[in-house]
Structures are given as structure tokens and as C-alpha cells.
C-alpha atoms as a PDB file:
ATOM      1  CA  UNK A   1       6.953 -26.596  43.674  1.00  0.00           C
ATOM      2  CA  UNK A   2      10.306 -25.093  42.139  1.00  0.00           C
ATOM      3  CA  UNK A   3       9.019 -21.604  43.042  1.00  0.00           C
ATOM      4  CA  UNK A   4       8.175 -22.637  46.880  1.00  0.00           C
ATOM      5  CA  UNK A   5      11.905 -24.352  47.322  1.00  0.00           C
ATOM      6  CA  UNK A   6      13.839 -20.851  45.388  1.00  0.00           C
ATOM      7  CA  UNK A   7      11.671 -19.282  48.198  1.00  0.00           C
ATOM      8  CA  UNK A   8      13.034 -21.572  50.698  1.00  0.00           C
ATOM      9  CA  UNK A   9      16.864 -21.171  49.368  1.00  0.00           C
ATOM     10  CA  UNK A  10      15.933 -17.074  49.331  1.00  0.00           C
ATOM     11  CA  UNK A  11      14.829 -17.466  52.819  1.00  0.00           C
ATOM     12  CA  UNK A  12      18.451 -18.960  53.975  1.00  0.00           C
ATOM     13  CA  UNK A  13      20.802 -16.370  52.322  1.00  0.00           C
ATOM     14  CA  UNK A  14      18.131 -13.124  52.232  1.00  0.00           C
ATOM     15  CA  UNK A  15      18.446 -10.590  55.122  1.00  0.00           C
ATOM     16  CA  UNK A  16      15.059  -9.144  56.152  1.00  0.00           C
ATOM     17  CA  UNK A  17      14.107  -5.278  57.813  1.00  0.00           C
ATOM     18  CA  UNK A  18      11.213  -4.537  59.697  1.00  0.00           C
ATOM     19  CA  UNK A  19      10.141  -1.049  58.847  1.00  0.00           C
ATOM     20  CA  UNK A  20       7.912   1.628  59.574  1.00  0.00           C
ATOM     21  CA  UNK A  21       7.526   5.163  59.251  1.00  0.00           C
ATOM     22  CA  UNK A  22       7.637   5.971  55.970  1.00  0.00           C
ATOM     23  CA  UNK A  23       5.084   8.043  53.680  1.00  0.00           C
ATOM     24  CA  UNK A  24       1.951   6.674  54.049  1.00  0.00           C
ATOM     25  CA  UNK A  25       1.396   7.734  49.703  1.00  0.00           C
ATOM     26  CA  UNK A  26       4.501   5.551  49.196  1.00  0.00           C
ATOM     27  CA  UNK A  27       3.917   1.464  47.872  1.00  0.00           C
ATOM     28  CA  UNK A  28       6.172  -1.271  47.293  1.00  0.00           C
ATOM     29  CA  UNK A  29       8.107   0.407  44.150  1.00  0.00           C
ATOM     30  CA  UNK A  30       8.710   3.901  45.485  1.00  0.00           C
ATOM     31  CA  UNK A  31      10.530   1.812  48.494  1.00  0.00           C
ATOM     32  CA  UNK A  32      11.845  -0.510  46.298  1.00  0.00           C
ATOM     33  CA  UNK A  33      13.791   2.125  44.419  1.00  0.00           C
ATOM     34  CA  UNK A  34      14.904   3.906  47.715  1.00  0.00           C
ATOM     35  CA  UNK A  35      16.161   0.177  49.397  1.00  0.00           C
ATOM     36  CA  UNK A  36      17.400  -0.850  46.348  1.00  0.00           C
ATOM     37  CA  UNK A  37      19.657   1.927  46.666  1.00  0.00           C
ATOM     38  CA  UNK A  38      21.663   0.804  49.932  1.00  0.00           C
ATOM     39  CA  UNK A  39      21.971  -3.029  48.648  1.00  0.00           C
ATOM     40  CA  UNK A  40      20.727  -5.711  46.498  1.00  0.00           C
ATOM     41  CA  UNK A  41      16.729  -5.714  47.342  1.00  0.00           C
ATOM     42  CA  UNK A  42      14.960  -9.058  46.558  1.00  0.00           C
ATOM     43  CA  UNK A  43      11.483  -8.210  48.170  1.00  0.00           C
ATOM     44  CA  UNK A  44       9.421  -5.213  49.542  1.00  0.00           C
ATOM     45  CA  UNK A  45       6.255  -5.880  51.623  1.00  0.00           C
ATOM     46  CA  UNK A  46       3.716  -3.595  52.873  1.00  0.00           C
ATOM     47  CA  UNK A  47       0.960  -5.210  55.305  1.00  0.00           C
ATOM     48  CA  UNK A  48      -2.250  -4.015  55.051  1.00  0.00           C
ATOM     49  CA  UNK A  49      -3.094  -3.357  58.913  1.00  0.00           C
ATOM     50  CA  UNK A  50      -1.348  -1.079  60.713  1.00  0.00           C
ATOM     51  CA  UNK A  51       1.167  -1.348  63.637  1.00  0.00           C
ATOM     52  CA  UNK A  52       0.255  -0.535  67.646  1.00  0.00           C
ATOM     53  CA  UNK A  53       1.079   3.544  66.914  1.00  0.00           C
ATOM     54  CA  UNK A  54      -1.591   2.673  63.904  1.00  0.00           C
ATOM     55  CA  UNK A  55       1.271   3.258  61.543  1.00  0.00           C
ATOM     56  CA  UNK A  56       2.218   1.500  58.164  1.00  0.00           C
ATOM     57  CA  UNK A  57       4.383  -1.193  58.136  1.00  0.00           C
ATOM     58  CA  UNK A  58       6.518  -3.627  55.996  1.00  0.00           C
ATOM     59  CA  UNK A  59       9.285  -5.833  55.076  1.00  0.00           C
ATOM     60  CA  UNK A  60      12.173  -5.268  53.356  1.00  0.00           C
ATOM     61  CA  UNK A  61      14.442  -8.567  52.121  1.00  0.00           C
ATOM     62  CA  UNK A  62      18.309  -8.290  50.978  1.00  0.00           C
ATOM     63  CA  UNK A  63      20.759 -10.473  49.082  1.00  0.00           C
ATOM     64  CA  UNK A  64      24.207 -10.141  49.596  1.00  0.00           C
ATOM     65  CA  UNK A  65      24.503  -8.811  52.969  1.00  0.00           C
ATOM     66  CA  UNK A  66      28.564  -9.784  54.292  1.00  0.00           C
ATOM     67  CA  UNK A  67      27.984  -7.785  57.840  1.00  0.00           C
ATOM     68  CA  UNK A  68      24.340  -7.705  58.825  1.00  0.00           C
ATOM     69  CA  UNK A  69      24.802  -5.717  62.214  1.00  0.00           C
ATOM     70  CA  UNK A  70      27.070  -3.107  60.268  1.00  0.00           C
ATOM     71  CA  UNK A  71      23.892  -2.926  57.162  1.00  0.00           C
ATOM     72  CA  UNK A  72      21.738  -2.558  59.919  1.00  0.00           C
ATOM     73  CA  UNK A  73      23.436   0.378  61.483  1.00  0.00           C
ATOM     74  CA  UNK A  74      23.750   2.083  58.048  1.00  0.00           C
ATOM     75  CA  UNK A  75      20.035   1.637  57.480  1.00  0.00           C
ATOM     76  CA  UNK A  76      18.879   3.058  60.768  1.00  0.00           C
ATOM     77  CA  UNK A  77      20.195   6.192  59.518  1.00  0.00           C
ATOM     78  CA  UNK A  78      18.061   6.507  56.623  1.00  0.00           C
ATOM     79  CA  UNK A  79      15.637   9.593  55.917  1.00  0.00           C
ATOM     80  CA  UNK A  80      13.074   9.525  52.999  1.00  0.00           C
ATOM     81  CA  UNK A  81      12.049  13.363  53.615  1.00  0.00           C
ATOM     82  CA  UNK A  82      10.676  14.600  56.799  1.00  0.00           C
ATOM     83  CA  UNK A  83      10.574  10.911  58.214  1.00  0.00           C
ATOM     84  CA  UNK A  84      13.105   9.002  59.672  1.00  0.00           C
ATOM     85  CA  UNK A  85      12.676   5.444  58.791  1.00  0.00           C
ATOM     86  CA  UNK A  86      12.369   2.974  61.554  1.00  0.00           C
ATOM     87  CA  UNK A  87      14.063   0.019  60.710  1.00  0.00           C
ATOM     88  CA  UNK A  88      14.874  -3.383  62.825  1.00  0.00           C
ATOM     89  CA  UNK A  89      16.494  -6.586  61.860  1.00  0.00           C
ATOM     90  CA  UNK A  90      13.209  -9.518  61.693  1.00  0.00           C
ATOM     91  CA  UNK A  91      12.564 -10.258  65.580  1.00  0.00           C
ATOM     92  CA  UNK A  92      12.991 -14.280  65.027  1.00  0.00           C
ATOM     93  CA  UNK A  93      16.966 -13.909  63.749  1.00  0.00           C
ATOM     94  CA  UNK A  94      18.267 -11.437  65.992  1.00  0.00           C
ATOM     95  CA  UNK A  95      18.455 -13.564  68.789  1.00  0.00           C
ATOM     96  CA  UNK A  96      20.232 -16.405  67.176  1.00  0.00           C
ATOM     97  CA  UNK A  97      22.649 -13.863  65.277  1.00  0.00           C
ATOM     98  CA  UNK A  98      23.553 -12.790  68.887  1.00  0.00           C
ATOM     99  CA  UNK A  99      24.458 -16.210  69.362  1.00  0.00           C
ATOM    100  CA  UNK A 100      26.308 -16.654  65.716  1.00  0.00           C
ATOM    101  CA  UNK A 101      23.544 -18.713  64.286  1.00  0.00           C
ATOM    102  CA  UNK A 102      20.554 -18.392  62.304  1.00  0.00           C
ATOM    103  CA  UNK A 103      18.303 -21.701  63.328  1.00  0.00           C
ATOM    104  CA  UNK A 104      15.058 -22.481  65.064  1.00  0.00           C
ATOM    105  CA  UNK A 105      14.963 -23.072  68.374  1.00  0.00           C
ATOM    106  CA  UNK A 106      16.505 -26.666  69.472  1.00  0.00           C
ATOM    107  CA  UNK A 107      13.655 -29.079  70.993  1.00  0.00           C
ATOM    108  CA  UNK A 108      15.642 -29.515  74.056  1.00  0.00           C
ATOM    109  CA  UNK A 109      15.878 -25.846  74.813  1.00  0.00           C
ATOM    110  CA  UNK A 110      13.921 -25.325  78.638  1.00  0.00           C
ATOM    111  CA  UNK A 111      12.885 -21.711  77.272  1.00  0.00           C
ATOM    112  CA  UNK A 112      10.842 -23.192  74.913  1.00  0.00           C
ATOM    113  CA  UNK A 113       8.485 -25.596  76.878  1.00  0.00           C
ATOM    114  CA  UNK A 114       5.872 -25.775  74.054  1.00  0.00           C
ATOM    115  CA  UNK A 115       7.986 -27.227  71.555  1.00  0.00           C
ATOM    116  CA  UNK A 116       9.087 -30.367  73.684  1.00  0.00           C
ATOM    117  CA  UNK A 117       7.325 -33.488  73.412  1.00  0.00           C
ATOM    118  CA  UNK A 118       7.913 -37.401  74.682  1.00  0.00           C
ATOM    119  CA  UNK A 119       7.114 -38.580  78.295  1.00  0.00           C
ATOM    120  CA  UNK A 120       7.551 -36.377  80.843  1.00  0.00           C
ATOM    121  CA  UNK A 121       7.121 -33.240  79.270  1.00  0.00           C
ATOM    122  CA  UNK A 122       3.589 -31.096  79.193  1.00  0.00           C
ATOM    123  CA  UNK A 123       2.296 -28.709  76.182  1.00  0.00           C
ATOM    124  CA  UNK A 124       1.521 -25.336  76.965  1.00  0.00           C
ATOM    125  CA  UNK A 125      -2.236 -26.433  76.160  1.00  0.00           C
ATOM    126  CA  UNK A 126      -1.828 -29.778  78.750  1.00  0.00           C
ATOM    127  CA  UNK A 127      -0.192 -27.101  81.068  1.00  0.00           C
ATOM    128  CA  UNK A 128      -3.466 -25.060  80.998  1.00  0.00           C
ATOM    129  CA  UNK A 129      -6.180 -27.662  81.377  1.00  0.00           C
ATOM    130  CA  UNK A 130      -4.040 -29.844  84.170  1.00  0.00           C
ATOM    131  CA  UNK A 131      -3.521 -32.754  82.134  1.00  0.00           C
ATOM    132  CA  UNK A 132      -0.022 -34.173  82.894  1.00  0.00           C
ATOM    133  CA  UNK A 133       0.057 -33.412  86.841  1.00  0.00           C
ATOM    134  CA  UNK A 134       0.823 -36.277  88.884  1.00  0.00           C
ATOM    135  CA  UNK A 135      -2.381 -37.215  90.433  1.00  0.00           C
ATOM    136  CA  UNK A 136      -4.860 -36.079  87.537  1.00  0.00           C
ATOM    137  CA  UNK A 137      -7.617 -38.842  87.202  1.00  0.00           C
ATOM    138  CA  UNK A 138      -7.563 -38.024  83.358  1.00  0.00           C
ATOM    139  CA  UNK A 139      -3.885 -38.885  83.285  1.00  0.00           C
ATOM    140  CA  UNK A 140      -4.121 -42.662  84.168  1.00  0.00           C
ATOM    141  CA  UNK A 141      -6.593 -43.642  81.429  1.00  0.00           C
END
């Protein structure tokens, strides 16, 4: 319980990379050492499966970060040998950074019709099978 809520708390000040090409013969502490030394590195994953190029992957998280677009920058320009490191900000915050905000979606938000629920409004799944059209028999039970 205490360790899933520091996790929590991590997950609202941490900063976390996508990254890929790197040496496949390098695991979590060879890239811990390397991260750890551009800033303050709480957390190196590598995912078993590979990527769509059938490359390694992982995730990188980061304390401490003041100016994430300006870390990010510096990181892209990293090198470990022959590879240059591929290295992207996690897909779900850089669209709310854009905006100046890290939080979910809002419920009311028309982009995200899935998420809305009450009277009126149709699941993804309802929007597939026809339930919820004016006139469907199975509505008016």
C-alpha cells in the first residue's frame, strides 16, 4: 500500500523517455549509469518484445526535471557508440504539456467519445453494435 501511493507521488513529479536504439548487449544498469549521467534517474525499463522496426525498447523516468522540452532536446542528442539513441517524451504527456498541463483527458472533451457517459451519449462499443440510435428496438426496453 505505501509502496503503490510513493509510486503514485513518483508518477506526478517523474519525467519519463521513450527510447530505442541502443545496444541490444546493454540491460537496465549499463543504461542506468549512462542516463544517470544527464539527470537524476529514478527508473530504467526494458520491455521484453520488440518495437515495429523489431528493435529494443524501454523507459527511462527522471526526477528533477525544471524544463522538460529543453531535457528533451539535450537527450535527443545522445550517442552511446555507433548508435544514436532515439528518445521521445511518453506519448500520453506530450499533448497536455503542449497545452501547459499534465492531466487526463476531461469527460466532457468531444475528442474523446468513449470516455463520456449519462443520457445521450453512446460508448464506442454501443456505437459499434447500434445500440443508442433513435429507432433501435433494443433501445426502448
Amino acid at each position: 500500500m505505501v509502496a503503490e501511493r510513493n509510486n503514485k507521488e513518483l508518477g506526478k513529479i517523474a519525467t519519463i523517455f521513450f527510447f530505442t536504439n541502443f545496444p541490444v548487449e546493454w540491460r537496465e544498469k549499463e543504461l542506468w549509469n549512462f542516463f544517470s549521467k544527464h539527470g537524476s534517474v529514478v527508473d530504467v525499463y526494458i520491455a521484453r518484445k520488440l518495437n515495429k522496426e523489431r528493435r529494443k525498447f524501454g523507459f527511462v523516468r527522471f526526477i528533477k526535471v525544471t524544463d522538460v522540452s529543453a531535457f528533451e532536446r539535450r537527450l535527443r542528442r545522445l550517442w552511446i557508440g555507433n548508435h544514436k539513441l532515439f528518445l521521445s517524451m511518453e506519448k500520453f504527456k506530450r499533448k497536455s504539456l503542449k497545452r501547459g498541463v499534465l492531466a487526463a483527458p476531461k469527460a466532457n472533451d468531444e475528442r474523446y467519445v468513449g470516455i463520456r457517459s449519462g443520457k445521450g451519449f453512446r460508448s464506442y462499443a454501443d456505437a459499434l453494435t447500434r445500440k443508442g440510435e433513435p429507432g433501435n428496438k433494443e433501445d426502448r426496453d
